[in-house]
Protein backbone atom coordinates (compact mmCIF):
# COMPACT_ATOMS: atom_id res chain seq x y z
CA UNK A 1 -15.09 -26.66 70.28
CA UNK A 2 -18.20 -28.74 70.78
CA UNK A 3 -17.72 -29.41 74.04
CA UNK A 4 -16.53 -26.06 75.48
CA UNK A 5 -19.75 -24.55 73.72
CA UNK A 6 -21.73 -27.28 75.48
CA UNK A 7 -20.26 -26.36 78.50
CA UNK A 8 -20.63 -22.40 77.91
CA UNK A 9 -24.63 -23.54 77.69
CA UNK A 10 -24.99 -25.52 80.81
CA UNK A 11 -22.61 -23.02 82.63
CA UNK A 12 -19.83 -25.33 83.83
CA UNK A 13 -17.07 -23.17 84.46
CA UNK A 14 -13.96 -25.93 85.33
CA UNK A 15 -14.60 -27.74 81.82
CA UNK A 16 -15.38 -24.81 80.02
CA UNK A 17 -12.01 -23.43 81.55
CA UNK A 18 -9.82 -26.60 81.00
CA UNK A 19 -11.32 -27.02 77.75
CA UNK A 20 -10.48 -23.24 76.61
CA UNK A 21 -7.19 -23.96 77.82
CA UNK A 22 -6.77 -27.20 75.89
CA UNK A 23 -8.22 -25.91 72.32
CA UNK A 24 -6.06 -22.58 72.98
CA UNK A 25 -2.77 -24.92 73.00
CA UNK A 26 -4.15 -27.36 70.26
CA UNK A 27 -4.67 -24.06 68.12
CA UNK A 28 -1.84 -22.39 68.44
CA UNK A 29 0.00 -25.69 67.97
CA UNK A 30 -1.50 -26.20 64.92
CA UNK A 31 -0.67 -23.07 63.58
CA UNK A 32 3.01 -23.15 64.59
CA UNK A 33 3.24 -26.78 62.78
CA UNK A 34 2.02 -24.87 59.85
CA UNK A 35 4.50 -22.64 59.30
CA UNK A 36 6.40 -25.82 59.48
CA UNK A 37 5.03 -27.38 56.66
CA UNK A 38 5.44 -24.12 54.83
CA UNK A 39 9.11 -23.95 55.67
CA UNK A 40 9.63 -27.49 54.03
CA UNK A 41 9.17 -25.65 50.20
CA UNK A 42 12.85 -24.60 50.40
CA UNK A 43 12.05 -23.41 46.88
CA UNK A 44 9.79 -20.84 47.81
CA UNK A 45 12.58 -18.34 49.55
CA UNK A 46 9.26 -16.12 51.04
CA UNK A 47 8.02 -18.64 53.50
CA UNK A 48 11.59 -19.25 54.88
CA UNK A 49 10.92 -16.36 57.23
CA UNK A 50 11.55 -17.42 60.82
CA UNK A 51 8.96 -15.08 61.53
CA UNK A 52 6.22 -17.37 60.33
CA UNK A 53 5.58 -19.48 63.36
CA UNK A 54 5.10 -16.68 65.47
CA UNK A 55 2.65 -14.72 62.44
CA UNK A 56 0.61 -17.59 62.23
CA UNK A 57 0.39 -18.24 65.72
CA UNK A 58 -1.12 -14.25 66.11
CA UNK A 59 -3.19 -15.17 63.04
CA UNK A 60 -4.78 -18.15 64.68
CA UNK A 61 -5.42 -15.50 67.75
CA UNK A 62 -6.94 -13.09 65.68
CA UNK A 63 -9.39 -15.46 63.77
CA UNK A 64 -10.42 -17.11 67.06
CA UNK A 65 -10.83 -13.66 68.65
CA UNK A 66 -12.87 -13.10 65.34
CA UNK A 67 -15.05 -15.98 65.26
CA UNK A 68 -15.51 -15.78 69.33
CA UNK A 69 -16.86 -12.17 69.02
CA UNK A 70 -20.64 -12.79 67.79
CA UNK A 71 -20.84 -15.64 70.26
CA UNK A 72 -19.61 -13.48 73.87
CA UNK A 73 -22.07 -10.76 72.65
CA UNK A 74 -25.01 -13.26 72.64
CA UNK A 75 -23.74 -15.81 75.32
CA UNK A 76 -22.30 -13.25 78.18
CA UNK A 77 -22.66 -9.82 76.49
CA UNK A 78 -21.51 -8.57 80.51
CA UNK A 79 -18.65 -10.93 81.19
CA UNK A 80 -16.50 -11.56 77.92
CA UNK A 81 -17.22 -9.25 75.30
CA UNK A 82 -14.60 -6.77 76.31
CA UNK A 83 -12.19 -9.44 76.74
CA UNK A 84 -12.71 -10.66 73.48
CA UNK A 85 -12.54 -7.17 71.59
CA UNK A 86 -9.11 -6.28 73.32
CA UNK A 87 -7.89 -9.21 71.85
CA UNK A 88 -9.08 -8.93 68.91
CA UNK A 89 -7.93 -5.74 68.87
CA UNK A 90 -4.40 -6.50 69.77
CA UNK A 91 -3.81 -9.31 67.99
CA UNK A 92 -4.68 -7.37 64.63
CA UNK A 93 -2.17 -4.56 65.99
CA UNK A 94 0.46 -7.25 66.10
CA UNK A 95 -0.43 -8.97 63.22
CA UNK A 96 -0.19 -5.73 61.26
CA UNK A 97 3.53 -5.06 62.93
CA UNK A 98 4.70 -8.37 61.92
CA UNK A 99 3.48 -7.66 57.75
CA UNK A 100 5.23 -4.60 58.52
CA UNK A 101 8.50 -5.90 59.54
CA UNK A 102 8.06 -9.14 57.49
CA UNK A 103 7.66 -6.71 54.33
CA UNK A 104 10.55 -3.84 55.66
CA UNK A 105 13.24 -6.30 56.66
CA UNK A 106 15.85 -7.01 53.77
CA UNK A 107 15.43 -10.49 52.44
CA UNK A 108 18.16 -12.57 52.47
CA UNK A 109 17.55 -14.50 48.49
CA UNK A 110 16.39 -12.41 45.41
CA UNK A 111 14.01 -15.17 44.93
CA UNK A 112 12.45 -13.66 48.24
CA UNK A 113 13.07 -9.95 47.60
CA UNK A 114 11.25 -10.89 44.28
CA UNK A 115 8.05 -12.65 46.06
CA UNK A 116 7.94 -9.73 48.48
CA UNK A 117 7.70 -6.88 45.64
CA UNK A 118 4.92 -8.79 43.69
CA UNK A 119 3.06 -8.71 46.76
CA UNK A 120 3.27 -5.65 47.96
CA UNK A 121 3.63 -3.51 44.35
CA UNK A 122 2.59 -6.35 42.15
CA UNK A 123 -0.46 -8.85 40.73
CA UNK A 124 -1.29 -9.18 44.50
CA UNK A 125 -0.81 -6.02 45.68
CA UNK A 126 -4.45 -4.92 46.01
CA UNK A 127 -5.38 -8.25 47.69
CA UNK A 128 -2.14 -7.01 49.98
CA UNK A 129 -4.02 -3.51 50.64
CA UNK A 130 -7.38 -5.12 51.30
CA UNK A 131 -5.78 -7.18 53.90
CA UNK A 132 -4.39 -4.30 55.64
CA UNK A 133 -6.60 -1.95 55.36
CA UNK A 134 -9.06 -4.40 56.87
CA UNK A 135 -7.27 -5.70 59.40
CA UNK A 136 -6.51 -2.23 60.98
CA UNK A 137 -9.95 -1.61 61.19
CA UNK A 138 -10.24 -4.54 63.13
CA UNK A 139 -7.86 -2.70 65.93
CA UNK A 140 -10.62 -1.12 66.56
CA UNK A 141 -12.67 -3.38 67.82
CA UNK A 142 -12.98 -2.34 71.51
CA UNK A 143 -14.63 0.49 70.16
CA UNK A 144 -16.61 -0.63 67.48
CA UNK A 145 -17.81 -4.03 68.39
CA UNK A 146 -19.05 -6.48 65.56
CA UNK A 147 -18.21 -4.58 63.25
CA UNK A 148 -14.69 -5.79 63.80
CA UNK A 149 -15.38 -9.18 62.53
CA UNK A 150 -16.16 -9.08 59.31
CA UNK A 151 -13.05 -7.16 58.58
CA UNK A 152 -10.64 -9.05 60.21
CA UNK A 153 -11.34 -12.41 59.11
CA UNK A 154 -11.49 -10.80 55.28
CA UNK A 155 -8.16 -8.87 55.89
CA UNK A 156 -6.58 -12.35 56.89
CA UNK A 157 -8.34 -13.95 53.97
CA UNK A 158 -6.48 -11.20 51.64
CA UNK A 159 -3.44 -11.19 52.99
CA UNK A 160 -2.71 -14.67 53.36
CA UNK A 161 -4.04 -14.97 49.27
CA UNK A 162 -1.32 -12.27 48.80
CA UNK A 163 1.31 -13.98 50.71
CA UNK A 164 0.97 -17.68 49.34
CA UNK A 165 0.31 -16.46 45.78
CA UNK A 166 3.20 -14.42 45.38
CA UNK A 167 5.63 -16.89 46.95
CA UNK A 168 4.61 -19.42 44.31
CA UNK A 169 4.60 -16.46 41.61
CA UNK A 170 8.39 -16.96 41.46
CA UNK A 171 9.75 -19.17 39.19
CA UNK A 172 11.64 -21.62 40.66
CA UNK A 173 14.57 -21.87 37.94
């Protein structure tokens, strides 16, 4: 991150492009291998979902989108702040289609069906709400700029409380 920031200063496009392209794959990567790690509680039923590499991946996109934001609108307000807000803006979208279908979808365990309810009707439910409520009004970010941020990287703070809360809320025996 340094060093594609230092070369976003000094205006080196080939590094700054290799090394987007590089800490792109080392992100998503690292978010995949996540959902990995969560996978390997085979007591907590909720984070069995083989939807969670692919959520966490649009997560990652979504906080780097995020976090990108403030610095395109100071760095190259006429090159890559559009960019930057479609993303954004689509990567909440899908992010808010996959809590939809990962919430919708019949669980296969009652352990799951369990960790689902309590966060979407239960102790976590308003942290559930925040998170989604705040994340869609980070879809519109091509239309309302920085104010984007803020939301969506407290929507994903919410919903991810919700979502590792509850599946540890169920008792295990």
């Amino acid at each position: 991150m340094v060093l594609y920031l230092g070369a976003a200063l000094l205006d080196l496009r080939t590094p700054q492009q290799v090394l987007g392209v590089l800490g792109a794959v080392l992100g998503l990567g690292t978010a995949c291998y996540t959902a990995y790690l969560f996978a390997q509680a085979k007591a907590r039923d909720l984070w069995q979902s083989p939807l969670l590499p692919a959520h966490l991946a649009v997560q990652a996109v979504l906080a780097g989108a995020a976090a990108l934001l403030p610095f395109a609108v100071v760095l190259s307000p006429e090159r890559g702040v559009r960019a930057v807000e479609v993303v954004l803006a689509v990567s909440a979208a899908v992010h808010l289609l996959l809590v939809w279908t990962e919430i919708t979808l019949p669980h296969v365990t009652a352990h799951a069906h369990l960790a689902s309810r309590e966060m979407t009707h239960g102790r976590f439910a308003m942290f559930f709400r925040v998170g989604v409520v705040a994340v869609l009004v980070a879809v519109a970010a091509p239309w309302v700029g920085l104010i984007a941020v803020p939301f969506a990287l407290v929507g994903l703070l919410a919903h991810e409380h919700a979502y590792v809360q509850a599946g540890q809320s169920v008792p295990l025996a």
